[in-house]
N, C-alpha and C. Protein backbone atom coordinates (compact mmCIF):
# COMPACT_ATOMS: atom_id res chain seq x y z
N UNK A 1 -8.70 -12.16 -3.13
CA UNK A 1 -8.89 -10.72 -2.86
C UNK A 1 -7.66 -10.16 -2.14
N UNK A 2 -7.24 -10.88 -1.42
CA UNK A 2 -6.00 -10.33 -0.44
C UNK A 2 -5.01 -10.26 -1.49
N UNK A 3 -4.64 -10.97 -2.41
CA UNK A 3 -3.52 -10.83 -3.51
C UNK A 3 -3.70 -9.45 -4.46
N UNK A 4 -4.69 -9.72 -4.77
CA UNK A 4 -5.26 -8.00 -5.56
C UNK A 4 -4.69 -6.90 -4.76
N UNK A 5 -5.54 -7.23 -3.12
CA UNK A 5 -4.85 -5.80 -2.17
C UNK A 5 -3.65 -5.63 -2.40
N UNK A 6 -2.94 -6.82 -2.38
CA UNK A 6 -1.08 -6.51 -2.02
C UNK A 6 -0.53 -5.75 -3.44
N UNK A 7 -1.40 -6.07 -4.76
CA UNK A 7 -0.90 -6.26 -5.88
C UNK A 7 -0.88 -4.58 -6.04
N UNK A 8 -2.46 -3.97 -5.63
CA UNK A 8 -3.26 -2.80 -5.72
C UNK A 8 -1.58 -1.70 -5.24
N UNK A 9 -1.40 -2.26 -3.96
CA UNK A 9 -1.04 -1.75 -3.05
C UNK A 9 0.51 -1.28 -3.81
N UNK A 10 0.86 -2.23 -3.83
CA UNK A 10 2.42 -2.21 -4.59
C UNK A 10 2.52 -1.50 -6.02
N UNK A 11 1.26 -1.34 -6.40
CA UNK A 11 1.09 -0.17 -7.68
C UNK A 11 1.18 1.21 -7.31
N UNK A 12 0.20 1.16 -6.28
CA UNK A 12 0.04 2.75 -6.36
C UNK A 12 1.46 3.60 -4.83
N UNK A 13 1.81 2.42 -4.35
CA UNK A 13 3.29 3.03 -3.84
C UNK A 13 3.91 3.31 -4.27
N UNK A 14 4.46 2.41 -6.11
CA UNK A 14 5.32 2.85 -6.84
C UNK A 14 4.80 4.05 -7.57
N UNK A 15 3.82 3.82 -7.71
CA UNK A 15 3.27 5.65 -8.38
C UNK A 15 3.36 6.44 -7.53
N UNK A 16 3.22 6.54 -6.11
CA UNK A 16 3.30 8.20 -5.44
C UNK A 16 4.85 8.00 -4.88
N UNK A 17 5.60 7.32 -4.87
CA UNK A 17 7.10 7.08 -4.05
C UNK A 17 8.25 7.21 -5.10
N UNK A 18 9.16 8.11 -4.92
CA UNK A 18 10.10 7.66 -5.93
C UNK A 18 11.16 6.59 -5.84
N UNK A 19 11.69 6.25 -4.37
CA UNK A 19 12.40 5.75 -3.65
C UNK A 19 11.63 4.40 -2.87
N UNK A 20 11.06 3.91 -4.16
CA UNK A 20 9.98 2.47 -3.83
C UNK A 20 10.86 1.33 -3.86
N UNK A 21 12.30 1.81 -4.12
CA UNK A 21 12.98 0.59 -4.24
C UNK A 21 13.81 0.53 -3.03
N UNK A 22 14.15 1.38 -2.37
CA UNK A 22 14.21 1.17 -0.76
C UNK A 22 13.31 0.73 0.36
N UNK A 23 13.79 -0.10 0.84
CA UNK A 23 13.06 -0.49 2.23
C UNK A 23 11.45 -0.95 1.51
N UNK A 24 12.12 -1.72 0.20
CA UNK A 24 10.48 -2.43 -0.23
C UNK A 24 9.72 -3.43 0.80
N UNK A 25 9.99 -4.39 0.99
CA UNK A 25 8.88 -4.87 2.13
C UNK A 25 8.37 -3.93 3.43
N UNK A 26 8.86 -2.93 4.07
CA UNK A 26 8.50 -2.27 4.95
C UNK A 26 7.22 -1.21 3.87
N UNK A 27 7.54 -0.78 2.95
CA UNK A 27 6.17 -0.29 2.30
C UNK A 27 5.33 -0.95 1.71
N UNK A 28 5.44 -2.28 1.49
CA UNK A 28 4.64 -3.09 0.94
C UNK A 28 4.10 -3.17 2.22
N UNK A 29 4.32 -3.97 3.26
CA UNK A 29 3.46 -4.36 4.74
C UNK A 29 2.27 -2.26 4.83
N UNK A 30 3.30 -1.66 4.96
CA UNK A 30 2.71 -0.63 5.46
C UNK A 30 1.18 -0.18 4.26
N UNK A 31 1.69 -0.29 2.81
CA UNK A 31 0.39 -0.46 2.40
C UNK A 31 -0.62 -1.11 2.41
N UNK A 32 -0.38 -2.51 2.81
CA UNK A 32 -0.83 -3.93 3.24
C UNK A 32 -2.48 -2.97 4.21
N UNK A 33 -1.46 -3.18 4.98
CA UNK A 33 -2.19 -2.67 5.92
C UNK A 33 -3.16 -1.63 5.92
N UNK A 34 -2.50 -0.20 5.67
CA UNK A 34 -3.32 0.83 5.18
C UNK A 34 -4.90 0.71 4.57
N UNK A 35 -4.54 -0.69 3.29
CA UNK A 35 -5.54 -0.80 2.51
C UNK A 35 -6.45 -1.37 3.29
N UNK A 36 -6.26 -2.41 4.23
CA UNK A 36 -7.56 -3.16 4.91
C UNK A 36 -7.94 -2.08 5.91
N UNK A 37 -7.03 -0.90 6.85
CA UNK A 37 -7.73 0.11 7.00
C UNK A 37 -9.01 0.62 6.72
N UNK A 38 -8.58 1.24 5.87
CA UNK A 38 -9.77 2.05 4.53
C UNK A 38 -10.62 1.41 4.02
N UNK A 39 -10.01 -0.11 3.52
CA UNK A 39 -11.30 -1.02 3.22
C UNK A 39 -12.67 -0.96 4.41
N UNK A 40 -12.11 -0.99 5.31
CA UNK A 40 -13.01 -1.70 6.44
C UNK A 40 -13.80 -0.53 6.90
N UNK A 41 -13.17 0.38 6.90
CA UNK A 41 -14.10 1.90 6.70
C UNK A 41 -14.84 2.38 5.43
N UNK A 42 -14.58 1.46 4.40
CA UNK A 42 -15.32 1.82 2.77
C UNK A 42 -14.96 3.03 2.61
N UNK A 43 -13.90 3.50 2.84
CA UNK A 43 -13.12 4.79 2.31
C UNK A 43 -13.13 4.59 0.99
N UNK A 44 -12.64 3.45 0.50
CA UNK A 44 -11.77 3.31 -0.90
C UNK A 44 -10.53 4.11 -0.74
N UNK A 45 -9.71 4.17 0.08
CA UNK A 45 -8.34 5.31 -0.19
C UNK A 45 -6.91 4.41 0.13
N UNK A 46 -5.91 4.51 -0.64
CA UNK A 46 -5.08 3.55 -0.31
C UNK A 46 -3.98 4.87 -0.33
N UNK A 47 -3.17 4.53 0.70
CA UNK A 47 -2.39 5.32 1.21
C UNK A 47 -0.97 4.87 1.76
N UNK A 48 0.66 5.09 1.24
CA UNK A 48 1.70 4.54 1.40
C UNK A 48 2.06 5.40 2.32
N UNK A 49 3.04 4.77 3.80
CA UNK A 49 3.71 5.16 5.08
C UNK A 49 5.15 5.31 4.97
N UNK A 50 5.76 6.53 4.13
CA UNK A 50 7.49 5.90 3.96
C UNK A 50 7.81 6.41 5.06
N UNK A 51 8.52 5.51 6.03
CA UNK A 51 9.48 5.76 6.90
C UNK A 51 11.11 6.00 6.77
């Protein structure tokens, strides 16, 4: 399940980010994260942090 998240995660960053190819592990972690967020609230909402 955790591989899906990361997998989930790294999809839909490259769909809302155009500039997904900068500073890729810092948005991968940051979606990482995000998703067990929302999971854990049963949001369902996955959400990318570009810094």
């Amino acid at each position: 399940e955790n591989v899906n998240a990361i997998g989930l995660s790294n999809i839909l960053c490259f769909a809302t980010n155009g500039s997904f190819m900068h500073n890729y592990q810092i948005k991968k972690i940051t979606c990482y994260i995000q998703y067990f967020f929302y999971h854990r609230l049963e949001m369902m909402q996955l959400k990318c942090i570009v810094q």
